[in-house]
C-alpha atoms as a PDB file:
ATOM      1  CA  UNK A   1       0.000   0.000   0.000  1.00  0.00           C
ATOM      2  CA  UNK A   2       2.570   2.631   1.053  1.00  0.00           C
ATOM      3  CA  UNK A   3       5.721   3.160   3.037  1.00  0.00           C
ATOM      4  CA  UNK A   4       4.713   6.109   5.343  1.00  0.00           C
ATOM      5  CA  UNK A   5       6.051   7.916   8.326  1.00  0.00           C
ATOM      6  CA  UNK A   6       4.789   7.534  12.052  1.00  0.00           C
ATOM      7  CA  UNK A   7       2.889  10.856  12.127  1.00  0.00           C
ATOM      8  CA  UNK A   8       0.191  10.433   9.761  1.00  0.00           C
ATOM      9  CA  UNK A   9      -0.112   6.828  10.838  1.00  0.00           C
ATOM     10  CA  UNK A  10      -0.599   7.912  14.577  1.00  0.00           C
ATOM     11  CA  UNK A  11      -2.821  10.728  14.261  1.00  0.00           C
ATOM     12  CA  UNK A  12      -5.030   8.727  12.404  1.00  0.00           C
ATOM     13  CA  UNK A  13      -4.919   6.438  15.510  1.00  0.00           C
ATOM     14  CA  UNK A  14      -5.459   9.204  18.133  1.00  0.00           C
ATOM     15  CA  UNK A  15      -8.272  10.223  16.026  1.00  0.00           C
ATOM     16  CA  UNK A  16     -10.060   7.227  16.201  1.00  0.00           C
ATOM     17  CA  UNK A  17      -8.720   6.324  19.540  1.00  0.00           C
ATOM     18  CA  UNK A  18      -6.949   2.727  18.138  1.00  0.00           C
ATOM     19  CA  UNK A  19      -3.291   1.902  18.778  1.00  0.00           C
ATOM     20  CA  UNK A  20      -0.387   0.774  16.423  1.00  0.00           C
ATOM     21  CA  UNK A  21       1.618  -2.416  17.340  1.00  0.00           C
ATOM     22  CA  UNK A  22       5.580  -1.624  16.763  1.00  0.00           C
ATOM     23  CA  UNK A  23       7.264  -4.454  16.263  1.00  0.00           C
ATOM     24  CA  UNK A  24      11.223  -4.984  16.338  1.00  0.00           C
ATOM     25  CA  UNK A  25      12.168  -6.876  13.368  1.00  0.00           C
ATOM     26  CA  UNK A  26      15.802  -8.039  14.172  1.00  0.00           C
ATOM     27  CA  UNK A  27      16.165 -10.533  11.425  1.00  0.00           C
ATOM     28  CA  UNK A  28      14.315 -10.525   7.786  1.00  0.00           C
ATOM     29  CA  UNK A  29      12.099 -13.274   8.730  1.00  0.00           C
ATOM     30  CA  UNK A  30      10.397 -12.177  11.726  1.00  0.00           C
ATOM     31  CA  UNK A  31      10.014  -8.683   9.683  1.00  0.00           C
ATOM     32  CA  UNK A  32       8.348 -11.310   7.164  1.00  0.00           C
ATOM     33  CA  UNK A  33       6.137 -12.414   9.453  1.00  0.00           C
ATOM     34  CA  UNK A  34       4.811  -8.843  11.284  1.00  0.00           C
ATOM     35  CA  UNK A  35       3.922  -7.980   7.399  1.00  0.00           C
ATOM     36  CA  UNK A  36       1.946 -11.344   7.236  1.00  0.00           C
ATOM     37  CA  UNK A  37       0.388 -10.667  10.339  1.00  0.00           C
ATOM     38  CA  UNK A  38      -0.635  -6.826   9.687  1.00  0.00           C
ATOM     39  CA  UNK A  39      -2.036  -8.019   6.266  1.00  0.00           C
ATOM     40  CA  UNK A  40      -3.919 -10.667   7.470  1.00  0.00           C
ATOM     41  CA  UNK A  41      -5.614  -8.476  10.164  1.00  0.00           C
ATOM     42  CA  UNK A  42      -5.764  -5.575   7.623  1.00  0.00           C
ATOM     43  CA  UNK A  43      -3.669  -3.359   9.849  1.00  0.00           C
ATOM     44  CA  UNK A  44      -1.313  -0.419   9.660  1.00  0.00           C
ATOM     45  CA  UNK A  45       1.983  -1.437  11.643  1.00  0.00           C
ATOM     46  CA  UNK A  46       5.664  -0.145  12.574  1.00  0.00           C
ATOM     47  CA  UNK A  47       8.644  -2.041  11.336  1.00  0.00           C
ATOM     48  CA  UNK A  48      11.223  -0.803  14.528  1.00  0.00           C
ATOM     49  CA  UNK A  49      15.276  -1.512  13.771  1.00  0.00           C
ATOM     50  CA  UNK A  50      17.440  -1.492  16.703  1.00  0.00           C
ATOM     51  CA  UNK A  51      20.527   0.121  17.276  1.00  0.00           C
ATOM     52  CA  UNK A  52      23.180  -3.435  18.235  1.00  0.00           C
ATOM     53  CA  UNK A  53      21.542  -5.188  15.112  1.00  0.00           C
ATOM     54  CA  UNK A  54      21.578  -2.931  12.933  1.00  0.00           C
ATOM     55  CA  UNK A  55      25.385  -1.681  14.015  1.00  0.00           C
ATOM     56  CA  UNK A  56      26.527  -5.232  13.021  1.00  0.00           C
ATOM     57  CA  UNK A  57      29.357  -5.678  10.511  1.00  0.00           C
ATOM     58  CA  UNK A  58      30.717  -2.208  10.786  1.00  0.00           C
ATOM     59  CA  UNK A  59      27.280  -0.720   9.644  1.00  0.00           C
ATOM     60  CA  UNK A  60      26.606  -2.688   6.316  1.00  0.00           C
ATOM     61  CA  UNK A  61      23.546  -4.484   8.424  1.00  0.00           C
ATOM     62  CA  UNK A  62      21.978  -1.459   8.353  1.00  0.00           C
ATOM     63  CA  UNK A  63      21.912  -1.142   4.295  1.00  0.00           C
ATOM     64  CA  UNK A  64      20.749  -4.521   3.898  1.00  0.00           C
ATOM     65  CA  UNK A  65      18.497  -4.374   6.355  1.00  0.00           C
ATOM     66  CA  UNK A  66      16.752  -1.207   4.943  1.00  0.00           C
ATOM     67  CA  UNK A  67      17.127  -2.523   1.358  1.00  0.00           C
ATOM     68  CA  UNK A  68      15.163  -5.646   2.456  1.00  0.00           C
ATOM     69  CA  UNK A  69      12.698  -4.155   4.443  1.00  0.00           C
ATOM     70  CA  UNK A  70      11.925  -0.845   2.376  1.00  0.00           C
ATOM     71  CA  UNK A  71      11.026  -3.482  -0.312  1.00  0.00           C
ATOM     72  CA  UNK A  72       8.766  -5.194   1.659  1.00  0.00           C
ATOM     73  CA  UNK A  73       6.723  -2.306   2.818  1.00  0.00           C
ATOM     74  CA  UNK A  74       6.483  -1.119  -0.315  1.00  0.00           C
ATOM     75  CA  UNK A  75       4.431  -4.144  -1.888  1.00  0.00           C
ATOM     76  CA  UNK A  76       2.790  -4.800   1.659  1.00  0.00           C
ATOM     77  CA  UNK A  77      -1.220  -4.196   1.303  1.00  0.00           C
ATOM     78  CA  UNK A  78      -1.165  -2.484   4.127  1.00  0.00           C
ATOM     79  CA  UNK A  79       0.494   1.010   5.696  1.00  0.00           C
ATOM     80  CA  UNK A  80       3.798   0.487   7.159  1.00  0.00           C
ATOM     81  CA  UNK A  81       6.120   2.789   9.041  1.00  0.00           C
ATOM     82  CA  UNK A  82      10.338   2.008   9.222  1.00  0.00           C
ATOM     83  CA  UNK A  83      11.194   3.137  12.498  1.00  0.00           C
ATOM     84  CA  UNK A  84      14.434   3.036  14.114  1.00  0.00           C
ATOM     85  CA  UNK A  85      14.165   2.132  18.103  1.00  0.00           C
ATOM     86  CA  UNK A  86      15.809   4.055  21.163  1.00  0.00           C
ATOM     87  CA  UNK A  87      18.699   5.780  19.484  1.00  0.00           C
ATOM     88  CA  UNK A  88      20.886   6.909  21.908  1.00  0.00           C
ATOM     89  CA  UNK A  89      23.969   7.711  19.191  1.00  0.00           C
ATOM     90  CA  UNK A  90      22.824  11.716  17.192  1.00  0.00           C
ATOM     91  CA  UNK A  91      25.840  10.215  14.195  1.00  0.00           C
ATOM     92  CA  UNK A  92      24.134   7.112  13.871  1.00  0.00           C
ATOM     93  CA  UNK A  93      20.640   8.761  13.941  1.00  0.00           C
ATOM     94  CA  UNK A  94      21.631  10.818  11.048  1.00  0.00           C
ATOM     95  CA  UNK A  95      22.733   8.155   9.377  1.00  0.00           C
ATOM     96  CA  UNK A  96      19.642   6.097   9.410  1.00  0.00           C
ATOM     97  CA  UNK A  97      18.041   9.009   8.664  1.00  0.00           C
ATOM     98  CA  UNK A  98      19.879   9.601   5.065  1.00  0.00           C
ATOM     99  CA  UNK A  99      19.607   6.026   4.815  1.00  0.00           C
ATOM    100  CA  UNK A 100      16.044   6.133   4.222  1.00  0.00           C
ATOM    101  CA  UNK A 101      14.234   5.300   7.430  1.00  0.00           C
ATOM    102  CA  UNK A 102      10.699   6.965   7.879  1.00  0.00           C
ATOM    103  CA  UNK A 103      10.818   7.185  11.011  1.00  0.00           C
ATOM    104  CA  UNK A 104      13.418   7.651  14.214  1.00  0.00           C
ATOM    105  CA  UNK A 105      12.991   7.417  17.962  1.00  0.00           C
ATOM    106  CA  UNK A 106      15.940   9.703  19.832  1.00  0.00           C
ATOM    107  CA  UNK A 107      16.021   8.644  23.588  1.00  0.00           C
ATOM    108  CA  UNK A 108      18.010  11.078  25.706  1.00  0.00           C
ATOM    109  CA  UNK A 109      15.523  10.478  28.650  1.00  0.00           C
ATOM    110  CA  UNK A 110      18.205   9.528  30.847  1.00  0.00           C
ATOM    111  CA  UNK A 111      19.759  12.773  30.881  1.00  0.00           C
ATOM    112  CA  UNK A 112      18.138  15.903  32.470  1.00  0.00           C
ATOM    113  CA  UNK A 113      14.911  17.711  31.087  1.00  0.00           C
ATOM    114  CA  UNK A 114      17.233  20.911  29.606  1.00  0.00           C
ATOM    115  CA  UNK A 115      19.881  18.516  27.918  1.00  0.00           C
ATOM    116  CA  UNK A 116      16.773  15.721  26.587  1.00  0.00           C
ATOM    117  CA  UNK A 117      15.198  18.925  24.878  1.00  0.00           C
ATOM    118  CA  UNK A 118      18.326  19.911  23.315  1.00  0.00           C
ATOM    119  CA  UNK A 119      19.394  17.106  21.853  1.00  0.00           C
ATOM    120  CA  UNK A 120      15.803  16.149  20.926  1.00  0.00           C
ATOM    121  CA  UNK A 121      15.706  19.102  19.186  1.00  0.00           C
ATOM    122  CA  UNK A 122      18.794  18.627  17.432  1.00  0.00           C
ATOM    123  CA  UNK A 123      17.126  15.147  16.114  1.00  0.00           C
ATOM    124  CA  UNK A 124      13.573  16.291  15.187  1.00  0.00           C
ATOM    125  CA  UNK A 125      15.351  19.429  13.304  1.00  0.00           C
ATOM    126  CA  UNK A 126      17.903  17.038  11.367  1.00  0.00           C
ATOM    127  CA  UNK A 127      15.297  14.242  10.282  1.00  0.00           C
ATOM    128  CA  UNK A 128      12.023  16.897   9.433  1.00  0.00           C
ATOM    129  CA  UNK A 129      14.778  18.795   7.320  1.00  0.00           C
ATOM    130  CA  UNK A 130      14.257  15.000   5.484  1.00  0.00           C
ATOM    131  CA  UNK A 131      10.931  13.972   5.589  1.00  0.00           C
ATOM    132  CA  UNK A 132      11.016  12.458   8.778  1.00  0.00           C
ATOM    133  CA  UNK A 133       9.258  12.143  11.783  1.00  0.00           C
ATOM    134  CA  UNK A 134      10.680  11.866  15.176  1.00  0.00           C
ATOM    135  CA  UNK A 135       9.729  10.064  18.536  1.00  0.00           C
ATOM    136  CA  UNK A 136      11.343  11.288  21.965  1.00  0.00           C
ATOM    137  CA  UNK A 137      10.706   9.752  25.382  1.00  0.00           C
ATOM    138  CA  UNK A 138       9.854  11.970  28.975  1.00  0.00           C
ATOM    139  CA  UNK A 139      10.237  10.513  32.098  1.00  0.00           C
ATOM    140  CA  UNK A 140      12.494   7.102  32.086  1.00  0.00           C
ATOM    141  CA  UNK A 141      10.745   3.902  31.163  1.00  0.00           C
ATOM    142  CA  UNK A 142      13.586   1.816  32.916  1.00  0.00           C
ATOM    143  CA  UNK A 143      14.908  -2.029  31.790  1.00  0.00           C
ATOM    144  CA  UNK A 144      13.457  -5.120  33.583  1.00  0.00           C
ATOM    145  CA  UNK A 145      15.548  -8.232  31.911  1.00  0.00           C
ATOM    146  CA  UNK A 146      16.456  -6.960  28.606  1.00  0.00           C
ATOM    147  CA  UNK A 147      18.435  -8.998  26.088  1.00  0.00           C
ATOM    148  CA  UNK A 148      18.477 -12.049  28.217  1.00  0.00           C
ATOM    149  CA  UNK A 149      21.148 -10.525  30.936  1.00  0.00           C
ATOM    150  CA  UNK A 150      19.578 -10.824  34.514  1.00  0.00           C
ATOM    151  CA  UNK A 151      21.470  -8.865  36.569  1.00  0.00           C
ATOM    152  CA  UNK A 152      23.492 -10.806  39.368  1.00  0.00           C
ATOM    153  CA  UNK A 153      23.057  -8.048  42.304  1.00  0.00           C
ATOM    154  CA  UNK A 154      19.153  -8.001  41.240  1.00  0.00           C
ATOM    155  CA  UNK A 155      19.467  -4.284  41.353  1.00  0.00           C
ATOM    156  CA  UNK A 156      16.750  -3.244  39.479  1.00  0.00           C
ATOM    157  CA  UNK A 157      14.938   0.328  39.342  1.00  0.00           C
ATOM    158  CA  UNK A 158      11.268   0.544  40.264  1.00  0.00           C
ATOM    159  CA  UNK A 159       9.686   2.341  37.225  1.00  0.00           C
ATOM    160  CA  UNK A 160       7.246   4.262  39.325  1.00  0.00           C
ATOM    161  CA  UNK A 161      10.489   6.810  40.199  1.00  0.00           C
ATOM    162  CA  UNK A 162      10.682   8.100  36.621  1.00  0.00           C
ATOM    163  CA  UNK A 163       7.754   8.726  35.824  1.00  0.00           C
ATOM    164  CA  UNK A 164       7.106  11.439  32.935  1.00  0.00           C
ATOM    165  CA  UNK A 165       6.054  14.903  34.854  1.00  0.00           C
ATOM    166  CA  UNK A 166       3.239  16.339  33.103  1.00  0.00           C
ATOM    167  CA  UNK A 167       4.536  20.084  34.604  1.00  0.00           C
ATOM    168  CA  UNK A 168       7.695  18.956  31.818  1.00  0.00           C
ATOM    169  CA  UNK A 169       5.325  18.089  29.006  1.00  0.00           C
ATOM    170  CA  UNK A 170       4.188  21.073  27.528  1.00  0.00           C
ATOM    171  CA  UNK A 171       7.615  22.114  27.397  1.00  0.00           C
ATOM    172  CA  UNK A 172       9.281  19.946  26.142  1.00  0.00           C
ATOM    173  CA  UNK A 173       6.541  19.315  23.003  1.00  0.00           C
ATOM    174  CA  UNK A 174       6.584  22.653  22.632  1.00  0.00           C
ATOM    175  CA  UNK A 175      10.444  23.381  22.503  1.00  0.00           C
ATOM    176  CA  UNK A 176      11.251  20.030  20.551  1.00  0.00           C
ATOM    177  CA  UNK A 177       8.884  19.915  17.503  1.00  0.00           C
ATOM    178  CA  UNK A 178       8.575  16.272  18.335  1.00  0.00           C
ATOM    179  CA  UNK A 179       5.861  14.147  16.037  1.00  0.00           C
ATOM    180  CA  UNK A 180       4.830  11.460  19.143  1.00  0.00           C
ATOM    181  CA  UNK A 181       6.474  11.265  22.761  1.00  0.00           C
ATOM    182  CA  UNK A 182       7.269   7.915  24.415  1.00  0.00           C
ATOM    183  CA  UNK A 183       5.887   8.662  28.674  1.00  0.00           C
ATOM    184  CA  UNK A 184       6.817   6.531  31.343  1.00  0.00           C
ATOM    185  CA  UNK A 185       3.337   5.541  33.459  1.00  0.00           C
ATOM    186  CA  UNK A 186       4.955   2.139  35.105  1.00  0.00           C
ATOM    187  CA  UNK A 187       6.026   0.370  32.218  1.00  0.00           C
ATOM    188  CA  UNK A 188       9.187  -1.671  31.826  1.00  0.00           C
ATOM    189  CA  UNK A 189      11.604  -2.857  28.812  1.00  0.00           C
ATOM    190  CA  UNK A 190      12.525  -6.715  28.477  1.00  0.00           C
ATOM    191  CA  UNK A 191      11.184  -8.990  31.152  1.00  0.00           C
ATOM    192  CA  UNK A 192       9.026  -7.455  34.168  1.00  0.00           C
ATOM    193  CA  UNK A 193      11.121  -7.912  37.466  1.00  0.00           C
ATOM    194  CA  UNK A 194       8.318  -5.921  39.124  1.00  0.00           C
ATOM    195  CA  UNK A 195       4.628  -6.145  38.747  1.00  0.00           C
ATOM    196  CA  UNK A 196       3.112  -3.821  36.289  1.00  0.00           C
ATOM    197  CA  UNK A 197       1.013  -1.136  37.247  1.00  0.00           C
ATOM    198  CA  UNK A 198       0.221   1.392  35.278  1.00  0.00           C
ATOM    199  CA  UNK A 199      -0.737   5.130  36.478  1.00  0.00           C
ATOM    200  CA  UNK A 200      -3.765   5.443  35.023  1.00  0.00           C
ATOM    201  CA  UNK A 201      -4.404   9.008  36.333  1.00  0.00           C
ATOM    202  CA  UNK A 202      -1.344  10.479  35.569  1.00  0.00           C
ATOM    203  CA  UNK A 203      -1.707   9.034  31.655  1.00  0.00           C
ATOM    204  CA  UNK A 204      -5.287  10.470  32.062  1.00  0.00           C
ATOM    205  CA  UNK A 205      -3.407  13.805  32.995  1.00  0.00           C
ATOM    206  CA  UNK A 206      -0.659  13.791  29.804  1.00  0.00           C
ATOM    207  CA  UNK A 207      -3.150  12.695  27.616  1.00  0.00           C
ATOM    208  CA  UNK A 208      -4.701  15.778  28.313  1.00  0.00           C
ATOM    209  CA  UNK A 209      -1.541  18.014  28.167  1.00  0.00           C
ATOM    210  CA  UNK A 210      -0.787  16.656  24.587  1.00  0.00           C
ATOM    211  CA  UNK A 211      -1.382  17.433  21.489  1.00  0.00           C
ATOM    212  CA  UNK A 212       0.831  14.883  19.618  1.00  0.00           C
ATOM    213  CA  UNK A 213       0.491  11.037  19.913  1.00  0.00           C
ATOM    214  CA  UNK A 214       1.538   8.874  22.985  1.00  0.00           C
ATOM    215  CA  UNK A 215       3.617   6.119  22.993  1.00  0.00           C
ATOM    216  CA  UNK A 216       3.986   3.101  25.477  1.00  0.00           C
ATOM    217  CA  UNK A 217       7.173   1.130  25.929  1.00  0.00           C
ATOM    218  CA  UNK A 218       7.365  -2.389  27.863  1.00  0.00           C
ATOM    219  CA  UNK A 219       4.375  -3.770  25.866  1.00  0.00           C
ATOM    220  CA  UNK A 220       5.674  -7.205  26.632  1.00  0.00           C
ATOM    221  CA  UNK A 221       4.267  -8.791  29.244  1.00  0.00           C
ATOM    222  CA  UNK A 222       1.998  -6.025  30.492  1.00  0.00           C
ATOM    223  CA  UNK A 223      -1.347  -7.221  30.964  1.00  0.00           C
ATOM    224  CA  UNK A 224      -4.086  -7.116  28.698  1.00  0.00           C
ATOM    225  CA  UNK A 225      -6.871  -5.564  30.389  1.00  0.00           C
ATOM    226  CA  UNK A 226      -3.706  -2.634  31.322  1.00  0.00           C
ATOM    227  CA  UNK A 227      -3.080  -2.376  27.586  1.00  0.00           C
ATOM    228  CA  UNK A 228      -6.678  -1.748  26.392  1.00  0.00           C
ATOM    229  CA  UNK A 229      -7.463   0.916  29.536  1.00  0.00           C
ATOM    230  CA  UNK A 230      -3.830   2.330  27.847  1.00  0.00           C
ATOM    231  CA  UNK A 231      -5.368   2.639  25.029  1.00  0.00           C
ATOM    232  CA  UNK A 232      -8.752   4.160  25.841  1.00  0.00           C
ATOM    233  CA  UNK A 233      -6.749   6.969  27.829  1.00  0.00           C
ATOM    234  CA  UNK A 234      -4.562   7.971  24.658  1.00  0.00           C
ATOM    235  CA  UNK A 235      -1.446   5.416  23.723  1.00  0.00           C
ATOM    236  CA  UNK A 236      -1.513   5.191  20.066  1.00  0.00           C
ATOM    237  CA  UNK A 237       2.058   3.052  19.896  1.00  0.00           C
ATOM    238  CA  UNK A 238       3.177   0.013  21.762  1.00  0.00           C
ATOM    239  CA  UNK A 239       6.386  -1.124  21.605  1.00  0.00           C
ATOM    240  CA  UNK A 240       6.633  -5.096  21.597  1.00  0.00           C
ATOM    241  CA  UNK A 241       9.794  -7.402  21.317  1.00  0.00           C
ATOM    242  CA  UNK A 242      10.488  -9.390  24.690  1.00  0.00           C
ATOM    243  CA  UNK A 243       7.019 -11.521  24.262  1.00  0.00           C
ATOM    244  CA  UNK A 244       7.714 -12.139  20.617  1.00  0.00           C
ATOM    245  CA  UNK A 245      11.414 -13.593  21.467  1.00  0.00           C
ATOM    246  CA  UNK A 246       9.839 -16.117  24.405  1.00  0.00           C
ATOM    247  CA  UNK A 247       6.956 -17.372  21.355  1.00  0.00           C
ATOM    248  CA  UNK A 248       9.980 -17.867  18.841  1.00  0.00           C
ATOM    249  CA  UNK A 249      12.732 -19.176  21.263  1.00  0.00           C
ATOM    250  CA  UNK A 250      10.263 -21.263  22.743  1.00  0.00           C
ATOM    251  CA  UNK A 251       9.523 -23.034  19.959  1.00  0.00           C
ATOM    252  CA  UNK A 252      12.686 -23.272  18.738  1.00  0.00           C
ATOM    253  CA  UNK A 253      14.359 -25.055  21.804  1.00  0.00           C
ATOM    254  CA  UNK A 254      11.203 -27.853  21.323  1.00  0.00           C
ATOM    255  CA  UNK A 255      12.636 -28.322  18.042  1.00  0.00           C
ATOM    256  CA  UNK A 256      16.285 -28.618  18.718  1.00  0.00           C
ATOM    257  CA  UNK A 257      15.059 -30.759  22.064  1.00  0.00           C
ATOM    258  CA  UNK A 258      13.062 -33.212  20.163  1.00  0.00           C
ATOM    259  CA  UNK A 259      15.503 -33.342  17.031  1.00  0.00           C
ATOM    260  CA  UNK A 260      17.744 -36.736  16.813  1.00  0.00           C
ATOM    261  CA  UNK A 261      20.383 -34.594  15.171  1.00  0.00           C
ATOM    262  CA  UNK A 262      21.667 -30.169  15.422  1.00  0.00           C
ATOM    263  CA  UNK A 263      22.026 -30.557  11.834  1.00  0.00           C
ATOM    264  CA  UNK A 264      18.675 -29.099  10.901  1.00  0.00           C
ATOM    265  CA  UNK A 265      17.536 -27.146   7.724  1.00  0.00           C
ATOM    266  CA  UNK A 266      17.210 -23.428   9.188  1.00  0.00           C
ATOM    267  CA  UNK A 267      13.753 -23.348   7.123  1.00  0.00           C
ATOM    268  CA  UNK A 268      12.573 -26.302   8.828  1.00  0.00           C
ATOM    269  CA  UNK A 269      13.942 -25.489  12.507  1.00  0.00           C
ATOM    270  CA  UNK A 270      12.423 -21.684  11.866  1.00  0.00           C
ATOM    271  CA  UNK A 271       8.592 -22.733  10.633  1.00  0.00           C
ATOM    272  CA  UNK A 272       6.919 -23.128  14.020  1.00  0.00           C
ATOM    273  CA  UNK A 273       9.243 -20.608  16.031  1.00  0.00           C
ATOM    274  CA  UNK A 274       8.484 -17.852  13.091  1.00  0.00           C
ATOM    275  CA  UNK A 275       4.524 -19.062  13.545  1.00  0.00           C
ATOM    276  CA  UNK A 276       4.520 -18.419  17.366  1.00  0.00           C
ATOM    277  CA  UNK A 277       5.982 -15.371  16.805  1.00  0.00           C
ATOM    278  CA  UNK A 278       3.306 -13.921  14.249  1.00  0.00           C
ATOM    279  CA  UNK A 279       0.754 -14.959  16.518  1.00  0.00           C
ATOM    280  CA  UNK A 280       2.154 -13.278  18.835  1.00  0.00           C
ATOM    281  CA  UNK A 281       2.040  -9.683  16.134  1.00  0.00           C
ATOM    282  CA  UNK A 282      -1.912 -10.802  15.616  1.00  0.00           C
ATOM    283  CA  UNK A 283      -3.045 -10.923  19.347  1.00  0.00           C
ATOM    284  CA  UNK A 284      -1.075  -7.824  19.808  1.00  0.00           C
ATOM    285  CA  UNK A 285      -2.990  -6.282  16.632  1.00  0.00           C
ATOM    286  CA  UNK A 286      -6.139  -7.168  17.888  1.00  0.00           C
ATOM    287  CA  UNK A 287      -5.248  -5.963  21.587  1.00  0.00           C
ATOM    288  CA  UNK A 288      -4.642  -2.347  20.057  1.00  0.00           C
ATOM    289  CA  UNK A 289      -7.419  -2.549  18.021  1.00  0.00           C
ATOM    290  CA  UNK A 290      -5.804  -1.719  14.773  1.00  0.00           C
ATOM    291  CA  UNK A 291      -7.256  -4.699  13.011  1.00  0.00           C
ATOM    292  CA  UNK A 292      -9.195  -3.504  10.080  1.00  0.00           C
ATOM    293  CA  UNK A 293      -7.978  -0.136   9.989  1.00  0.00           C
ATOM    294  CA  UNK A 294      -5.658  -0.389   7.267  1.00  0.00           C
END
């Protein structure tokens, strides 16, 4: 149907009060599959890149990965966005940027609110001067087990210290130009090593404040009924990965487990891990209630 940028695609959503699965796609096959699964639901969906995957082999992942996926979304039947996830690096921002991404996330949330609008700033001015649209994140939507790593000291921070402070919002919307904002409301990236529990009043509150879309990180593993109130109250992206990895991993080790022999076809080892994980894209679809919307 069309390769298009995040704005468009999420206003749309706010409009009609739906949300947009974003999906990391860190090999071509599981981007494969999140097409398959948008199409089949007739839904609009984000194509997210991240940073160590696409930094692999000096950089030239990046080009192939763009080559391959730009292709795809152009003969999908349905609206895709190419976004690139948590960018913490303004050089390699740029870069995806001239590369031809449609779409960038900058996250300088870690830093304070005067440096995260600067450099914010510097990444919304730099992409928009190409046709880009940019997503920023206010507050800190801190790491439960990411990448697999558990931490050995167990020294995890509680999300509900960084949440986004709607006093900041205005502000920093305002003085950044950005197209969507990423809050923090008591989610979590990776694997939850607290219980989720989202602050329903204070989204109530930014949702309220803003005038661009909303964006919720930590979709994995957040419960359901959470989600949908999320997305009555304004959240128009969710970030998923963790839950997909657990469908396709899970799958995979029965495979390997049951096998008489390691010396399997990758086709034939990936069909049911690569299935898991699609229905994993297609209850997350129908969770945001973008099914049917393309």
């Amino acid at each position: 149907m069309a390769l298009v940028n995040i704005k468009e695609m999420l206003e749309k959503a706010r409009r009609e009060k739906y949300c947009v699965g974003a999906f990391d796609a860190s090999t071509i096959e599981m981007a494969m599959k999140i097409v398959e699964a948008a199409e089949e639901k007739r839904s609009p969906v984000i194509l997210m890149g991240l940073t160590p995957d696409l930094q692999q082999g000096n950089g030239a992942m990046l080009d192939y990965w763009l080559y391959c996926l730009r292709k795809m979304a152009e003969d999908a039947t349905v609206p895709v966005c190419l976004h690139l996830d948590h960018a913490t690096d303004m050089d390699f921002l740029k870069k995806c940027v001239d590369a031809g991404f449609t779409s960038v996330m900058y996250d300088a949330s870690v830093n304070t609110l005067e440096e995260n609008i600067r450099l914010s700033k510097e990444a919304v001015d730099y992409a928009h001067a190409h046709g880009v649209t940019v997503e920023a994140e206010l507050g800190h939507v801190g790491d439960g087990i990411v990448s697999g790593e558990v931490k050995e000291d167990g020294d995890y921070d509680n999300p509900d210290d960084y949440l986004t402070d709607p006093e900041e919002m205005k502000r920093f919307i305002e003085e950044t130009g950005v197209d969507c904002l990423a809050v923090a409301v008591g989610t979590s990236h990776g694997v939850y090593v607290h219980e989720p529990k989202l602050h329903f009043d204070r989204l109530d509150t930014l949702n309220a404040i803003s005038d661009i879309p909303m964006v919720m990180h930590g979709g994995s593993g957040t419960p359901d009924d959470q989600i949908k109130k999320a997305v009555e109250k304004g959240i128009c992206k969710l970030n998923i990965y963790s839950e997909m990895l657990s469908a396709y991993y899970g799958e995979l080790k029965k495979k390997l487990e049951s096998s008489g022999t390691l010396a399997i076809w990758v086709v034939k080892a990936n069909e049911k891990p690569l299935e898991a994980l699609k229905e994993v894209v297609k209850e997350k679809i129908d969770l945001c209630g973008s099914a049917g919307k393309a």
